[in-house]
C-alpha atoms as a PDB file:
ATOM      1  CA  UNK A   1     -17.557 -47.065  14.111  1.00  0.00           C
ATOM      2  CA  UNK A   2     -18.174 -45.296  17.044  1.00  0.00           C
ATOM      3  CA  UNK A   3     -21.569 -45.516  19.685  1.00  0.00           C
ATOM      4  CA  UNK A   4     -23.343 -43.292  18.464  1.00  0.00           C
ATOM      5  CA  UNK A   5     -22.851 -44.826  14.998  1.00  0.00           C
ATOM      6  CA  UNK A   6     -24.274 -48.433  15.972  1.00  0.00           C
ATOM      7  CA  UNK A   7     -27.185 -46.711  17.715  1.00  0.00           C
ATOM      8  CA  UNK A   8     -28.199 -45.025  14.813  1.00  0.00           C
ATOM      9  CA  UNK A   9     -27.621 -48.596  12.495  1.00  0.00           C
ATOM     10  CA  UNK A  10     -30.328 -49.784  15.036  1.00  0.00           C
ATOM     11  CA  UNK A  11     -32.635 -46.775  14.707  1.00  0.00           C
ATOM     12  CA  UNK A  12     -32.084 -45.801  11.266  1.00  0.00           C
ATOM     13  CA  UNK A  13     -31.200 -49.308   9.283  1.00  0.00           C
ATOM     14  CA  UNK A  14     -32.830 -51.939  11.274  1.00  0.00           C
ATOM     15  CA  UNK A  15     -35.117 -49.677  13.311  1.00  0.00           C
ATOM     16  CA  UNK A  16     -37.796 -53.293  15.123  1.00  0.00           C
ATOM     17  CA  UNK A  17     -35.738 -54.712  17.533  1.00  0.00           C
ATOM     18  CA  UNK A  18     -36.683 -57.378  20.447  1.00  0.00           C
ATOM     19  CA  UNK A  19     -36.805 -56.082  23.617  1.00  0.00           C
ATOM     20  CA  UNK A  20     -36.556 -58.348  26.771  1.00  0.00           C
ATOM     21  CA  UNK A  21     -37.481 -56.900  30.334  1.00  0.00           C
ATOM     22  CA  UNK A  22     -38.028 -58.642  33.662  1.00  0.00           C
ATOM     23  CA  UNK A  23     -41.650 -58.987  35.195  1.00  0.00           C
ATOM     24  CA  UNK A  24     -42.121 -59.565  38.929  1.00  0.00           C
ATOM     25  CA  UNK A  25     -41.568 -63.272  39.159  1.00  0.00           C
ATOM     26  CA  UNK A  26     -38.306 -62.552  37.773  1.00  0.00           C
ATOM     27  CA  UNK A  27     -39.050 -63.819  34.383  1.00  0.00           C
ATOM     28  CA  UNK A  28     -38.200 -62.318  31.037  1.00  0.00           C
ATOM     29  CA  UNK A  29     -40.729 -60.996  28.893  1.00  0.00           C
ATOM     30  CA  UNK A  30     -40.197 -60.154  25.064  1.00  0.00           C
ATOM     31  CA  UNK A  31     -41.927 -57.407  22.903  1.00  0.00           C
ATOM     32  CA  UNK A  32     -41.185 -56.183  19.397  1.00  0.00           C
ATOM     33  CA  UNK A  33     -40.440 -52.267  20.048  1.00  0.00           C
ATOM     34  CA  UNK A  34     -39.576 -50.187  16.897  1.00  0.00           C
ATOM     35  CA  UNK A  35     -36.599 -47.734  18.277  1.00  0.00           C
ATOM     36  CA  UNK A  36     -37.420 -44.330  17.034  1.00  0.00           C
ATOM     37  CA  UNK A  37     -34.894 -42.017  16.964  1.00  0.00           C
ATOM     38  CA  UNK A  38     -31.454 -41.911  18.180  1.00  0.00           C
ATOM     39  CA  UNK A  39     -28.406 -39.659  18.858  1.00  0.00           C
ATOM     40  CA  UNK A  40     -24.935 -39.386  20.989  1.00  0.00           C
ATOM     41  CA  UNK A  41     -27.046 -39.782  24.347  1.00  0.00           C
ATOM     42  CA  UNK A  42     -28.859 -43.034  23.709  1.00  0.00           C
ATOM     43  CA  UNK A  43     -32.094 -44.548  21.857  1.00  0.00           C
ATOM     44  CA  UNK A  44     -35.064 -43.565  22.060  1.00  0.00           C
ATOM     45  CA  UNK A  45     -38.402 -45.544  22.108  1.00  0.00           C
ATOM     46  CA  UNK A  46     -42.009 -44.920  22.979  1.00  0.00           C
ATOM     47  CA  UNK A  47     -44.811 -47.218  24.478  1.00  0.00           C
ATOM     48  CA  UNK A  48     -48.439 -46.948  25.894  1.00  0.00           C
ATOM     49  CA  UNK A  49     -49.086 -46.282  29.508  1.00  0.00           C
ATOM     50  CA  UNK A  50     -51.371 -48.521  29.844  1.00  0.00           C
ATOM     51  CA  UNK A  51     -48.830 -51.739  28.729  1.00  0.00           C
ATOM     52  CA  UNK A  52     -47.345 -53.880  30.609  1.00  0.00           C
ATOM     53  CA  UNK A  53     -44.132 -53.351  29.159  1.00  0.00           C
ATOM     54  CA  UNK A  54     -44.889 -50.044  30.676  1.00  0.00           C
ATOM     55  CA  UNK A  55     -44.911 -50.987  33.943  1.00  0.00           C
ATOM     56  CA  UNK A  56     -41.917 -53.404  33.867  1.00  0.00           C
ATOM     57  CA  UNK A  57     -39.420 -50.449  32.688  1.00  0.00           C
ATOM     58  CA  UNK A  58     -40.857 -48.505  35.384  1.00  0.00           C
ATOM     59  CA  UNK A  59     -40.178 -50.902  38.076  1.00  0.00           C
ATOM     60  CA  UNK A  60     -36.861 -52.085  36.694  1.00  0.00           C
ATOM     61  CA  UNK A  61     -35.774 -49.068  34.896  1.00  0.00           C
ATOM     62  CA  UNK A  62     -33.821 -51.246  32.473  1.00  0.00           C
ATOM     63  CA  UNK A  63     -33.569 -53.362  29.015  1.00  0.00           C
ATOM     64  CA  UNK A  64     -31.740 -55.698  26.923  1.00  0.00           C
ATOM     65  CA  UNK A  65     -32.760 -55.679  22.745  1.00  0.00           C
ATOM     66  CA  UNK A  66     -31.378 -57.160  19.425  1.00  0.00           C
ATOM     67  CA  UNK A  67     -31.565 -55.928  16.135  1.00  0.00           C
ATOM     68  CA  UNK A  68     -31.131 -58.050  13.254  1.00  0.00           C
ATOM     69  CA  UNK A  69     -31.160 -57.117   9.484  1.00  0.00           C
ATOM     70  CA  UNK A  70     -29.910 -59.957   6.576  1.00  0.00           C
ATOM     71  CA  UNK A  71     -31.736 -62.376   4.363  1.00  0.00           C
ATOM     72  CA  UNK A  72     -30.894 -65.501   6.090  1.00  0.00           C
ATOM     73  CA  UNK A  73     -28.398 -66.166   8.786  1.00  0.00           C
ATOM     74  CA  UNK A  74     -24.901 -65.453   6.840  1.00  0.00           C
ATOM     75  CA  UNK A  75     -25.847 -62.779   5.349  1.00  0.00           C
ATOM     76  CA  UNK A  76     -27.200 -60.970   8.848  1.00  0.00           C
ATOM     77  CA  UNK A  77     -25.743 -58.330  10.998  1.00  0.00           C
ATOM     78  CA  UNK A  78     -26.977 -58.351  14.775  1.00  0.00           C
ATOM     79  CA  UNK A  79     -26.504 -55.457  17.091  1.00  0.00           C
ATOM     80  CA  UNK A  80     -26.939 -56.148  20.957  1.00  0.00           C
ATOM     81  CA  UNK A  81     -28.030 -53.216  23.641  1.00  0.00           C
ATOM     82  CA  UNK A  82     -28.466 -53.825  27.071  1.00  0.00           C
ATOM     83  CA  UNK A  83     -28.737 -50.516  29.785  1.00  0.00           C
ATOM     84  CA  UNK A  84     -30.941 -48.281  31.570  1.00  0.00           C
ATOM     85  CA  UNK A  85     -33.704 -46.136  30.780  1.00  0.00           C
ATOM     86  CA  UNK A  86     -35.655 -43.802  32.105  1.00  0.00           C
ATOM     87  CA  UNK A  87     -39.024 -41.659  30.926  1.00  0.00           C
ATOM     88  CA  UNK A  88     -38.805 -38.524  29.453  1.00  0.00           C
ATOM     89  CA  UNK A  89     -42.457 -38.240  28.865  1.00  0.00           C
ATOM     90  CA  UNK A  90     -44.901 -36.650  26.228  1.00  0.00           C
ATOM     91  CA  UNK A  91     -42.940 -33.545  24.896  1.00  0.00           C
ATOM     92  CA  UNK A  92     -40.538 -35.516  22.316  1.00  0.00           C
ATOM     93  CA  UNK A  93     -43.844 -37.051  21.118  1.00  0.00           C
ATOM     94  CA  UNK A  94     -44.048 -34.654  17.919  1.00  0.00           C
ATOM     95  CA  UNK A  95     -40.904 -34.830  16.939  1.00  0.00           C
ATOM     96  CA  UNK A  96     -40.830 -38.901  17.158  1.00  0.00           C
ATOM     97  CA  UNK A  97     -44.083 -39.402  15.176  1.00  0.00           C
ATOM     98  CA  UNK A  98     -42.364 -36.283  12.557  1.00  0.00           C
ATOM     99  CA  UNK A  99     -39.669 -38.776  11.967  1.00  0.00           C
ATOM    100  CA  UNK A 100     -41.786 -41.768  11.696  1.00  0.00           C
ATOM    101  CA  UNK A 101     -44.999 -41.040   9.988  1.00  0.00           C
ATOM    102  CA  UNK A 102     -46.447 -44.098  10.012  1.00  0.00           C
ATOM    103  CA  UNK A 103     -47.453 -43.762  13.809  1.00  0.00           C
ATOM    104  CA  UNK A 104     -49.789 -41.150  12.548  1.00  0.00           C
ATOM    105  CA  UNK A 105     -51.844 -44.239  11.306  1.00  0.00           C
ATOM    106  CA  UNK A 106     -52.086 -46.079  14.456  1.00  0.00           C
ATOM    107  CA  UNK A 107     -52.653 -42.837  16.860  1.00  0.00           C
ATOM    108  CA  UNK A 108     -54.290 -40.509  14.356  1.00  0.00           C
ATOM    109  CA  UNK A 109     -55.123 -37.515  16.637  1.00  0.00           C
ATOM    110  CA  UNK A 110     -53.580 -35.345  19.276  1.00  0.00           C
ATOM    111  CA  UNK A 111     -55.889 -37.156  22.043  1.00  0.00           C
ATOM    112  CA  UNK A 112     -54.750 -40.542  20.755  1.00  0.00           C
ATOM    113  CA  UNK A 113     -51.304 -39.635  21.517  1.00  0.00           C
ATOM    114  CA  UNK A 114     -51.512 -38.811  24.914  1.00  0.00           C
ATOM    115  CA  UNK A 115     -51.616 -42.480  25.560  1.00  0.00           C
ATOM    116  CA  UNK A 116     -47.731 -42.074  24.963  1.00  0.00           C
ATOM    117  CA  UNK A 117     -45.085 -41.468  26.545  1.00  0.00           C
ATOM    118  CA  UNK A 118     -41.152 -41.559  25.372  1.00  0.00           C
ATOM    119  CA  UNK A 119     -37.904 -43.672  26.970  1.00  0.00           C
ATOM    120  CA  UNK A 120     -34.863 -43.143  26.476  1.00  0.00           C
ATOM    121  CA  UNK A 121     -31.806 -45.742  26.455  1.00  0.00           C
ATOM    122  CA  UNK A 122     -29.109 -43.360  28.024  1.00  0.00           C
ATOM    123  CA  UNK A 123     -26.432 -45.513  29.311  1.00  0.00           C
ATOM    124  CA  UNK A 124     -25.433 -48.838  28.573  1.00  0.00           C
ATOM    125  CA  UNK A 125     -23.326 -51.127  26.304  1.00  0.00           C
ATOM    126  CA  UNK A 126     -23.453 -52.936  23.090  1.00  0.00           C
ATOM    127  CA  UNK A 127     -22.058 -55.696  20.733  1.00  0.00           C
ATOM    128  CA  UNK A 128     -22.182 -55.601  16.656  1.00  0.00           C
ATOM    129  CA  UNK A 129     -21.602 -59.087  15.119  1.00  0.00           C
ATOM    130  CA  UNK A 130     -21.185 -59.110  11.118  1.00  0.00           C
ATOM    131  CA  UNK A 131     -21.721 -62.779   9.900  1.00  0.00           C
ATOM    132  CA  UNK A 132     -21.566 -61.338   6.170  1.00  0.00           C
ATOM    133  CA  UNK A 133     -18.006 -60.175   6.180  1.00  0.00           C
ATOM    134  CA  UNK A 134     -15.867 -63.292   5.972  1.00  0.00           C
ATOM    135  CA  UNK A 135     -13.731 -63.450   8.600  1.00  0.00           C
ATOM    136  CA  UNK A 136     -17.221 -62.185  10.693  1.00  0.00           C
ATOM    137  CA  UNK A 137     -16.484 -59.115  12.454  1.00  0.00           C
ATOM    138  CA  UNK A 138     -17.419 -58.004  15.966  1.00  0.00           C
ATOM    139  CA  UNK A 139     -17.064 -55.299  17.904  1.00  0.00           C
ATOM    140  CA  UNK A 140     -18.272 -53.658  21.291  1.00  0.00           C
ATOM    141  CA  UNK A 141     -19.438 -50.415  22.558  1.00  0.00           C
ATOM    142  CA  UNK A 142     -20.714 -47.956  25.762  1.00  0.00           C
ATOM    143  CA  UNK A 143     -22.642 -45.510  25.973  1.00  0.00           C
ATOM    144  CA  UNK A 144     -23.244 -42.484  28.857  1.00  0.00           C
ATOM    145  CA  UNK A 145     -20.951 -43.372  30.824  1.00  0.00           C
ATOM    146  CA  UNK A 146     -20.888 -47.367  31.331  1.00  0.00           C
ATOM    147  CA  UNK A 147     -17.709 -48.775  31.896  1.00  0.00           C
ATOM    148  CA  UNK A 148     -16.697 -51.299  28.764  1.00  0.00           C
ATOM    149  CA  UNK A 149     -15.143 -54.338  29.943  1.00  0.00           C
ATOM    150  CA  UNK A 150     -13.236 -56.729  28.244  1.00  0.00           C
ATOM    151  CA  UNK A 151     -14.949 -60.062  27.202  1.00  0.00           C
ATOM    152  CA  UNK A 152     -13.539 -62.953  25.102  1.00  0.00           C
ATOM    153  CA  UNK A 153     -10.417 -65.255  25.295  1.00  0.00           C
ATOM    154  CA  UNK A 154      -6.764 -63.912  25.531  1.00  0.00           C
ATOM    155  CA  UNK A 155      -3.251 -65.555  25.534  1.00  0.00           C
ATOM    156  CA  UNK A 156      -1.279 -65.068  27.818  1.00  0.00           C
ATOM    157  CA  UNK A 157       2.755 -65.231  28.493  1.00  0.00           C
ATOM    158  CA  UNK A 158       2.367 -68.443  29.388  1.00  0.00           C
ATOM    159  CA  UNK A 159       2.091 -69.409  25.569  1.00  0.00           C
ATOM    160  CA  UNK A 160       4.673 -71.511  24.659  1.00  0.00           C
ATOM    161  CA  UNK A 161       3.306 -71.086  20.924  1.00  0.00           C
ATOM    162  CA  UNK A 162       2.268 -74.738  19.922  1.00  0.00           C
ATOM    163  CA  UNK A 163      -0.322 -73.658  17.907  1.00  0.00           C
ATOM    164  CA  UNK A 164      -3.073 -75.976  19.276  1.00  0.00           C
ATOM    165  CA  UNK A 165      -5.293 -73.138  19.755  1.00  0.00           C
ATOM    166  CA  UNK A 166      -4.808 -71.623  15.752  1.00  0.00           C
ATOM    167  CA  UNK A 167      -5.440 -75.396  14.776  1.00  0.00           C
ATOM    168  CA  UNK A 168      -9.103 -75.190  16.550  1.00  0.00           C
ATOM    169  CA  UNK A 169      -9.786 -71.588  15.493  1.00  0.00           C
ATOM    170  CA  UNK A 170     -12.894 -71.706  12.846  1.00  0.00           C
ATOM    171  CA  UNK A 171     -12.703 -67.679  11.756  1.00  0.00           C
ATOM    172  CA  UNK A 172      -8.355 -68.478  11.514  1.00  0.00           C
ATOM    173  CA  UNK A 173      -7.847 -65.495  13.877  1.00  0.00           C
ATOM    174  CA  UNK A 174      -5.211 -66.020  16.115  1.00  0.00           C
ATOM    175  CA  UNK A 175      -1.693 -65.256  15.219  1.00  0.00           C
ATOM    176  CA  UNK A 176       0.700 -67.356  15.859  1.00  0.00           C
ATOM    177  CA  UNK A 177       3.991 -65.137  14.156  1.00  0.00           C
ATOM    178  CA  UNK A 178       4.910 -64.450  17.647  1.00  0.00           C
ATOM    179  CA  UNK A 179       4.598 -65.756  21.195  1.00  0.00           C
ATOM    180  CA  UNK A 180       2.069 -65.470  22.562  1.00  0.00           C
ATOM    181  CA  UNK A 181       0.164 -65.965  20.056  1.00  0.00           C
ATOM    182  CA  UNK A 182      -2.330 -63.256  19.474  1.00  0.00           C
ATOM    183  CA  UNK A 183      -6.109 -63.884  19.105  1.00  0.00           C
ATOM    184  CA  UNK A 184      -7.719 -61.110  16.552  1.00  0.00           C
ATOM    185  CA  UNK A 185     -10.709 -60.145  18.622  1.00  0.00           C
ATOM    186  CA  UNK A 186     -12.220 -58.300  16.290  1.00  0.00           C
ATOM    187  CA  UNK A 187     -12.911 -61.564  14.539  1.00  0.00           C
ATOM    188  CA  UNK A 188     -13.367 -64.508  17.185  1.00  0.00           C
ATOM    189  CA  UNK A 189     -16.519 -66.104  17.861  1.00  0.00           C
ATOM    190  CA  UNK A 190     -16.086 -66.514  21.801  1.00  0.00           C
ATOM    191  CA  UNK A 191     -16.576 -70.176  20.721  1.00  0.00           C
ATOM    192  CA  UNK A 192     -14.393 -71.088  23.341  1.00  0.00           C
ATOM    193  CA  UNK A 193     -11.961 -73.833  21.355  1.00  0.00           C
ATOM    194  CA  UNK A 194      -8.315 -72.074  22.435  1.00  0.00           C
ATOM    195  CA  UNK A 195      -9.432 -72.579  25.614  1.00  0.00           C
ATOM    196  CA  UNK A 196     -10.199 -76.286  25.402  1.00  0.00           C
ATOM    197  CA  UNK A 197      -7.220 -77.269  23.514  1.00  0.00           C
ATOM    198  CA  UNK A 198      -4.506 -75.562  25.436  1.00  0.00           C
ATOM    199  CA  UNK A 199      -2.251 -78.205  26.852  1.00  0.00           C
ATOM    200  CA  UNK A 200      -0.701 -75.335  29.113  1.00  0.00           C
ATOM    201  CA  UNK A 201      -3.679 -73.200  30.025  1.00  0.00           C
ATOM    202  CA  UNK A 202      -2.394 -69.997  28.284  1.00  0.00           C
ATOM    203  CA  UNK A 203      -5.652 -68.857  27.226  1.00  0.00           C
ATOM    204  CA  UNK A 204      -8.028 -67.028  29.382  1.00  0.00           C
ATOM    205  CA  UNK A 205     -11.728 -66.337  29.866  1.00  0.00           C
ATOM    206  CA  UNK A 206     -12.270 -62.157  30.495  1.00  0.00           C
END
């Protein structure tokens, strides 16, 4: 799938997310923020100008949120958002509330509303993780611009293909048909074992 793709899983599918921002002892702070909309720019959100969560993306001008869907914990797929935002103000009001009705119940008039005001998510970077899919599947994603880096563990040349780290590997997704052995990152847990049980220090931390 592509960005825009997982952004509208988290709008469309999952749509309450947790949102953590900083407050001004440096702390994190968590709210339960419904993501309203989405598209190829970014998410979009709305909150009350009188909240503190208000103030804190004012101030800091960016977010980190989860959005979880499943029964229980192997049947769940999480999707991970961290970036900046910035206010866009009243105007995409109608067309939010349009495409989710039930804020009509909680601000029932135009003068209600104008407590509002809209954010929008517009450039940051992602991670899906799939527990139900067996191996679990993972993937990551930008947004607007941000620059993806790579994260994880990789082998490198100095492999001398032992097959210590396959032996430790709990999803079974490193290859070890060829040296060096090749670790299936669409599929690894970043738990870290390769790394441990190298005996040469072939695998690496990105």
């Amino acid at each position: 799938m592509e960005a825009k793709d997982y952004l509208n899983y988290i709008s469309k599918v999952i749509h309450t997310t947790v949102v953590a921002t900083v407050d001004d002892d440096g702390l994190p702070v968590t709210a339960a923020i419904d993501m309203m909309d989405s598209d190829e720019y970014g998410l979009y959100f709305l909150t009350a100008k009188g909240k503190g969560f208000y103030e804190r993306l004012k101030k800091r001008e960016y977010l980190a949120l989860t959005a979880m869907k499943g029964e229980d914990t192997m049947s769940s797929v999480a999707v991970s958002v961290r970036g900046k935002v910035r206010e866009l103000g009243y105007d995409k009001i109608p067309e939010l509330f349009d495409k989710n009705p039930y804020m009509y119940e909680i601000y029932p008039t135009e003068e209600t509303m104008k407590a509002l005001t809209v954010f929008q998510i517009y450039e940051g970077s992602g991670e899906w993780f799939d527990l139900s899919k067996k191996p679990i599947e993972r993937d990551s994603f930008t947004f607007g611009g941000a620059e993806k880096k790579q994260e994880g563990f990789f082998i490198t040349d100095a492999c001398v293909g032992c097959g210590s780290c396959a032996a430790v590997c709990p999803q079974n997704c490193i290859h070890t048909d060829i040296i060096p052995h090749v670790i299936e990152q669409e599929h690894c847990l970043h738990c870290g074992n390769c790394l441990t049980a190298c005996p040469v220090g072939a695998v690496e931390r990105r």
